[in-house]
C-alpha atoms as a PDB file:
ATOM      1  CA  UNK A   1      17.928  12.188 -16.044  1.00  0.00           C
ATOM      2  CA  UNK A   2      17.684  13.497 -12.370  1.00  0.00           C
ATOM      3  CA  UNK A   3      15.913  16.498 -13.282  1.00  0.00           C
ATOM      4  CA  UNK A   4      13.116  14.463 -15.318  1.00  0.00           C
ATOM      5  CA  UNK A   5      13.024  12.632 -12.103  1.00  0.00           C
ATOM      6  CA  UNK A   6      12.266  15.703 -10.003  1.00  0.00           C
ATOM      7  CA  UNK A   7      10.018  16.995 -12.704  1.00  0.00           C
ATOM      8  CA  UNK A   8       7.987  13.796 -12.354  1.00  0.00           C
ATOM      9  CA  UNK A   9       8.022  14.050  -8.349  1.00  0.00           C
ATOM     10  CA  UNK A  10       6.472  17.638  -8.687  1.00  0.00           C
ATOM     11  CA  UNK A  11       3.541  16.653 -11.201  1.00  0.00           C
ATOM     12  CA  UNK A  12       3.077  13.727  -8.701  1.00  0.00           C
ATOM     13  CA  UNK A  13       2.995  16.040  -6.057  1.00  0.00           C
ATOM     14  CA  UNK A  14       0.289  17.945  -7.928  1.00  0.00           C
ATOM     15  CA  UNK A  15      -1.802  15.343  -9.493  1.00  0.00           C
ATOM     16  CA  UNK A  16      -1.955  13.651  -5.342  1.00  0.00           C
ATOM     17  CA  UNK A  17      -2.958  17.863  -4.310  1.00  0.00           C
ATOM     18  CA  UNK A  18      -5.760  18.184  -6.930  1.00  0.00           C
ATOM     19  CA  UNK A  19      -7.383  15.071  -6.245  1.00  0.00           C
ATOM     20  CA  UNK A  20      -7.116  15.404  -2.625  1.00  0.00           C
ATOM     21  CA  UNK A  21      -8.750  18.581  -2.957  1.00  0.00           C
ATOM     22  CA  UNK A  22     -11.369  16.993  -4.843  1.00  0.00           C
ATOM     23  CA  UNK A  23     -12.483  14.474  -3.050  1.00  0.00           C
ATOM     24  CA  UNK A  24     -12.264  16.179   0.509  1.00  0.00           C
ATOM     25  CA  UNK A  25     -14.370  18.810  -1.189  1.00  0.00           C
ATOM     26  CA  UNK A  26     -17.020  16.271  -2.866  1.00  0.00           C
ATOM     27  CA  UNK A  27     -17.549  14.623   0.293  1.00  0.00           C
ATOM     28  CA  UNK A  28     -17.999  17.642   2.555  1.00  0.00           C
ATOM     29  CA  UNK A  29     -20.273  18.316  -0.179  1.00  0.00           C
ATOM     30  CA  UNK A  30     -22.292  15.264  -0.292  1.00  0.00           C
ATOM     31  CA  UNK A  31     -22.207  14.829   3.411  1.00  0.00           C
ATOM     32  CA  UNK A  32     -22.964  18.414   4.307  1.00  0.00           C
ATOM     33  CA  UNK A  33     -26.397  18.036   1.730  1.00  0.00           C
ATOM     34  CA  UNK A  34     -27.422  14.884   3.655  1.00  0.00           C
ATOM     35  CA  UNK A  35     -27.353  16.614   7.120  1.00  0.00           C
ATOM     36  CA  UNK A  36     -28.901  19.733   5.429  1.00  0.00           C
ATOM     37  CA  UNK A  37     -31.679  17.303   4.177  1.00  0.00           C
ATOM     38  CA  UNK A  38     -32.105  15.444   7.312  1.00  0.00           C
ATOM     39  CA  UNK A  39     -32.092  18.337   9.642  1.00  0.00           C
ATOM     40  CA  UNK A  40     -33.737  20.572   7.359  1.00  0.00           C
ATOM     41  CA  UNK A  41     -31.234  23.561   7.667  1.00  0.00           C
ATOM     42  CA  UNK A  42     -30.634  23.865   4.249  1.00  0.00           C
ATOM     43  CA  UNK A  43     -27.216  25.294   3.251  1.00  0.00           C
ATOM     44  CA  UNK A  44     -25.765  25.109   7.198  1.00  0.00           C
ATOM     45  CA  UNK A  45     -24.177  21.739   7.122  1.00  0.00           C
ATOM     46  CA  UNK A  46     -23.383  22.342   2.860  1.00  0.00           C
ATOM     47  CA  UNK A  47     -21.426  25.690   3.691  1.00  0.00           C
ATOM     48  CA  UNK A  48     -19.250  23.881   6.871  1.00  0.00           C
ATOM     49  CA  UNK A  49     -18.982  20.698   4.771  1.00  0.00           C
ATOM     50  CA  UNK A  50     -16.825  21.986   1.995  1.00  0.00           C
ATOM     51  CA  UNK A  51     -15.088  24.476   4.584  1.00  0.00           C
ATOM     52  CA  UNK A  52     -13.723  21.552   6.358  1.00  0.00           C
ATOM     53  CA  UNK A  53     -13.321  19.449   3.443  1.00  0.00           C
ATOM     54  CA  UNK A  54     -11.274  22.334   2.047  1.00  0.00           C
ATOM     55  CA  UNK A  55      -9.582  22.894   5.591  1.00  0.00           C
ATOM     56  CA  UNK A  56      -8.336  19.260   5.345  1.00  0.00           C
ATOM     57  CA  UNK A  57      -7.126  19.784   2.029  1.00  0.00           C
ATOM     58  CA  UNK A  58      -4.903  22.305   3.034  1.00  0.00           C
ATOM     59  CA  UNK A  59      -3.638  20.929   6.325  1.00  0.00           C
ATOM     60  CA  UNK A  60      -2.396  17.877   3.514  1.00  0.00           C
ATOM     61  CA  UNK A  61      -1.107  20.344   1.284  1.00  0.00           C
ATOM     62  CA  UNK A  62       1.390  22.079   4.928  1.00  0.00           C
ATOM     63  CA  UNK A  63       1.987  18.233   5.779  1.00  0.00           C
ATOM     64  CA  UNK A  64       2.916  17.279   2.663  1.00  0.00           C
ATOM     65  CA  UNK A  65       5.304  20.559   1.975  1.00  0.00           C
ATOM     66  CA  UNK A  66       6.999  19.911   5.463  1.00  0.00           C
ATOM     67  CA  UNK A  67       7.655  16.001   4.703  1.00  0.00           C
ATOM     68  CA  UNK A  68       9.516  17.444   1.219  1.00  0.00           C
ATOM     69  CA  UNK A  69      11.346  20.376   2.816  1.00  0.00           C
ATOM     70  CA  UNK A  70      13.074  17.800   5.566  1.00  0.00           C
ATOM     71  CA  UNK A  71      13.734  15.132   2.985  1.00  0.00           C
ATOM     72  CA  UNK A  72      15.082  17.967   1.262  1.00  0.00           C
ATOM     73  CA  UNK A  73      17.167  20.016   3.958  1.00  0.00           C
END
């Protein structure tokens, strides 16, 4: 039973990462478009939207891994 458990914690864990990813990514999309098409630098603001939004994704990703190694060790 306690390994379907920890089976279920690790989908979890990746299920939370993927969508994460995809939002932070959408929105660094969407927002970097509207600044392109506001400021008229068309694909500045895209290229450093989805950088950051893919930035922040992985910063969750180190946070996350660090919160399950110490509940772990």
């Amino acid at each position: 039973m306690d390994r379907n458990n920890n089976a279920l914690k690790y989908v979890h864990f990746g299920i939370s990462f993927g969508t994460t990813m995809a939002v932070s990514i959408y929105l660094g999309f969407k927002g970097g478009t509207w600044l392109d098409n506001r400021f008229n630098t068309y694909p500045l603001f895209l290229i450093v939207g989805i950088l950051l939004g893919v930035g922040v994704t992985f910063k969750n990703l180190l946070d996350n891994l660090k919160r399950i190694e110490k509940k772990q060790g």
